[in-house]
Protein backbone atom coordinates (compact mmCIF):
# COMPACT_ATOMS: atom_id res chain seq x y z
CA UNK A 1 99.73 -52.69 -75.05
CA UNK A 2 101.71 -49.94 -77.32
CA UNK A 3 100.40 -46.06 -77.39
CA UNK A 4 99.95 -47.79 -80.57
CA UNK A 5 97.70 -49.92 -80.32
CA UNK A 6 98.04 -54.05 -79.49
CA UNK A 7 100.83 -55.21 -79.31
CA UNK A 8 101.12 -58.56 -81.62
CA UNK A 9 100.89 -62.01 -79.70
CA UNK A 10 103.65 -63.36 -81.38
CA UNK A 11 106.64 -61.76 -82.43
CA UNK A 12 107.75 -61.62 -86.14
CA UNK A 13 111.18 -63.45 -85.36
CA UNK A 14 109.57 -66.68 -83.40
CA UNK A 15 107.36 -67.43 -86.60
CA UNK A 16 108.47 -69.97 -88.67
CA UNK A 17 109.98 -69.47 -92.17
CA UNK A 18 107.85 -71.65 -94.81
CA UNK A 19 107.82 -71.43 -98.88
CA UNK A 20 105.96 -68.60 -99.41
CA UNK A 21 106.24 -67.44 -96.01
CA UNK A 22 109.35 -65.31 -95.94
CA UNK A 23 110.51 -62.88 -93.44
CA UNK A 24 110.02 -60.11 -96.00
CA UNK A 25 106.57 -61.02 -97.05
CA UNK A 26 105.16 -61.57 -93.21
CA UNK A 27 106.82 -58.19 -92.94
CA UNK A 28 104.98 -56.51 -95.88
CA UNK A 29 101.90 -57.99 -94.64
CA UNK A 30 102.15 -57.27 -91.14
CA UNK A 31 102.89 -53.18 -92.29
CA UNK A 32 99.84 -53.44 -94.66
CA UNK A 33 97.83 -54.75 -91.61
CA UNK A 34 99.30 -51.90 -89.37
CA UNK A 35 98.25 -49.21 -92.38
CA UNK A 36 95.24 -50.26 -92.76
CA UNK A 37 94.13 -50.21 -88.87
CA UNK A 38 96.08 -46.56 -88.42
CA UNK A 39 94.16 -45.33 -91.87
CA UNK A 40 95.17 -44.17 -95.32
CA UNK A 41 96.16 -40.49 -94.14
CA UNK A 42 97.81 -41.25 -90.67
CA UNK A 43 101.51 -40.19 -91.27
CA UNK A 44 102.87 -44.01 -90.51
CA UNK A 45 100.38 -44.80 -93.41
CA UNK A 46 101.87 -42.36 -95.70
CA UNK A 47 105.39 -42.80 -94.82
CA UNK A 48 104.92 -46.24 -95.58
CA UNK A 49 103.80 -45.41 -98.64
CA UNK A 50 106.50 -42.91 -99.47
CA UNK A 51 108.97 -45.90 -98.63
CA UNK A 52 107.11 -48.38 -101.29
CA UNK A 53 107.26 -45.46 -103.66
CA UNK A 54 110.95 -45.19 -103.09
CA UNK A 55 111.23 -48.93 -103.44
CA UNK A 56 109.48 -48.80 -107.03
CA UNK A 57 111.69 -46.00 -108.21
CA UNK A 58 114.97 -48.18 -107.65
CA UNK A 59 113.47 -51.28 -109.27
CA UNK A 60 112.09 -49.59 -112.29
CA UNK A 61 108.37 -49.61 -112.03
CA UNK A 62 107.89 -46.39 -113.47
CA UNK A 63 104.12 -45.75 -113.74
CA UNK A 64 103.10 -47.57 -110.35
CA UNK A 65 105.98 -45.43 -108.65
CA UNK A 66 104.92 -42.40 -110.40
CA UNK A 67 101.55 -42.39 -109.46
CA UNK A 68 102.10 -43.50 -106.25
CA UNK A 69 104.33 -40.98 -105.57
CA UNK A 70 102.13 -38.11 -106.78
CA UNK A 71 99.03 -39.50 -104.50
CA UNK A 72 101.44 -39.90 -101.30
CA UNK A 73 102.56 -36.19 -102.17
CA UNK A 74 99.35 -34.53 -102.23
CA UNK A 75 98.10 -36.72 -99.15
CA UNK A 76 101.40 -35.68 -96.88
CA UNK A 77 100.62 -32.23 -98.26
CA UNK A 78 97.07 -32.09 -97.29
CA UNK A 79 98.02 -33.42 -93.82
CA UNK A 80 101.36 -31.85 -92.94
CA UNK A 81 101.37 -28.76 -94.97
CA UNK A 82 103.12 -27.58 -98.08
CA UNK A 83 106.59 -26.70 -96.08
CA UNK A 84 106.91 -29.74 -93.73
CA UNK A 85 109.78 -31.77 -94.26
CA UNK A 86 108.08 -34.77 -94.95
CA UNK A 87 105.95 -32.52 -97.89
CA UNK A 88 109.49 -31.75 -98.99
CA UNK A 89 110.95 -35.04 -99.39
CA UNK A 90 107.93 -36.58 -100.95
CA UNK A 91 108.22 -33.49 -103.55
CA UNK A 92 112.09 -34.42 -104.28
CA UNK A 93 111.10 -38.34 -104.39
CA UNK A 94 108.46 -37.26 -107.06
CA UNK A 95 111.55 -35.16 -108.76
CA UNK A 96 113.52 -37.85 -108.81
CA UNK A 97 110.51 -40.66 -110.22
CA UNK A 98 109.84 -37.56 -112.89
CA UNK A 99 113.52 -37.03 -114.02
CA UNK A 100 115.11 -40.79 -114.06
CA UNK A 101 112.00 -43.01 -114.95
CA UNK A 102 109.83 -40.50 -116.85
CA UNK A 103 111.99 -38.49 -119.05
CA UNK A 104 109.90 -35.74 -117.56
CA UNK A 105 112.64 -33.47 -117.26
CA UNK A 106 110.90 -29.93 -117.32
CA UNK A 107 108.82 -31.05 -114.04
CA UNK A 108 111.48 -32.51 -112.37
CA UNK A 109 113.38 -29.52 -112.71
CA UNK A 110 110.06 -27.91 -111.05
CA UNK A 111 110.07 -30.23 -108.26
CA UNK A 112 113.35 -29.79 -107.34
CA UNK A 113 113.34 -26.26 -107.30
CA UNK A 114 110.16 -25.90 -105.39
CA UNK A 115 112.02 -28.09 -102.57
CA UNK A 116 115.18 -25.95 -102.98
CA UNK A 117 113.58 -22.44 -102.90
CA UNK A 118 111.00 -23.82 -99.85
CA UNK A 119 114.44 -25.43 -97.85
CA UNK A 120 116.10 -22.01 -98.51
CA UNK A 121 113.18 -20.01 -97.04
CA UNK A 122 112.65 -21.99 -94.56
CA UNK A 123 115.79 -23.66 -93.13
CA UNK A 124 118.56 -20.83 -94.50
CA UNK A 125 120.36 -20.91 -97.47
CA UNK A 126 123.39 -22.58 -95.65
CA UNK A 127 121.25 -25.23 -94.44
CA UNK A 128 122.69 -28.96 -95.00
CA UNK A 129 119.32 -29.89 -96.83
CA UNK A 130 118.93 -26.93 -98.69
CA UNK A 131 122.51 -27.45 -100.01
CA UNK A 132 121.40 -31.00 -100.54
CA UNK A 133 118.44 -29.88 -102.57
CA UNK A 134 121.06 -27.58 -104.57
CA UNK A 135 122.78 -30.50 -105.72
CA UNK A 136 119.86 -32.56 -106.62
CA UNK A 137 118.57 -29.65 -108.60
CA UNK A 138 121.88 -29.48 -110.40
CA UNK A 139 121.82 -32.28 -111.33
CA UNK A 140 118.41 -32.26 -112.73
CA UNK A 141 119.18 -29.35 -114.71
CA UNK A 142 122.24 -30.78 -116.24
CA UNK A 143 120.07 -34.29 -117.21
CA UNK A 144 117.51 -32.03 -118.77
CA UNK A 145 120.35 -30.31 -120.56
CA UNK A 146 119.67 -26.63 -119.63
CA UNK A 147 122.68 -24.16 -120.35
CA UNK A 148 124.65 -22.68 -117.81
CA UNK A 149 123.50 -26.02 -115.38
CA UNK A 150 127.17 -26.80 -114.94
CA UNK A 151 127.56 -23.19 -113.01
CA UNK A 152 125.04 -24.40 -110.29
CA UNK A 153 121.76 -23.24 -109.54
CA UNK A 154 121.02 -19.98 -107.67
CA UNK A 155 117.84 -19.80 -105.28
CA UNK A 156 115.31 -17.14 -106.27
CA UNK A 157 114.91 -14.15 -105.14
């Protein structure tokens, strides 16, 4: 037995492979099993969600990964806090479904300097992430066209 919980009987690798029985779909199945015994706000739970989020942004499913993204958000929110890190990269993932699938431009610009200003505050301005979050930013400024984007943000005040 885990701290988890059970451990499964039989191992994901000594099942057989079938049609319609592939490694990736035992997989999903197996994490929607584990979600669903941890419960919808437990932070495995919402990461995993977060990760099928991320997976819907790179294939192009624009409204499911847009409001799946918002929901995860304010769930990690609720349970870690507005300046966790996990908060924070669910709030740049949500930037990022805004800007590139959305056309949303104006809020992604929002997002991504709410996760700027918060990594500046919190980490230091010379953090790695905040930097990170810099760049993203710039680069959602410049696809929404603002003037002056190409100088770089600056954090606020």
């Amino acid at each position: 037995m885990s701290a988890a919980g059970p451990t499964p009987s039989v191992s994901l690798s000594a099942r057989r492979t079938t049609p319609g029985n592939s490694p990736q779909r035992r997989r999903r199945a197996y994490e929607r099993q584990q979600c669903a015994r941890f419960g919808p706000r437990h932070p495995i739970t919402l990461a995993a969600e977060l990760n099928y989020g991320y997976a819907l942004i790179v294939s192009g499913h624009r409204s499911q990964a847009l409001s799946l993204v918002r929901d995860t958000l304010a769930a990690i929110e609720t349970t870690h806090g507005p300046d966790h890190p996990k908060t924070l990269a669910a709030r740049s993932l949500l930037s990022r479904a805004l800007g590139e699938l959305s056309g949303l431009h104006e809020d992604a610009v929002a997002q991504a300097r709410l996760v700027a200003d918060t990594r500046a505050r919190v980490l230091g301005a010379d953090h790695p992430w905040t930097t990170w979050s810099l760049e993203r930013l710039q680069g959602r400024l410049r696809a929404a066209g603002w003037p002056g984007s190409d100088d770089g943000p600056r954090l606020d005040p």
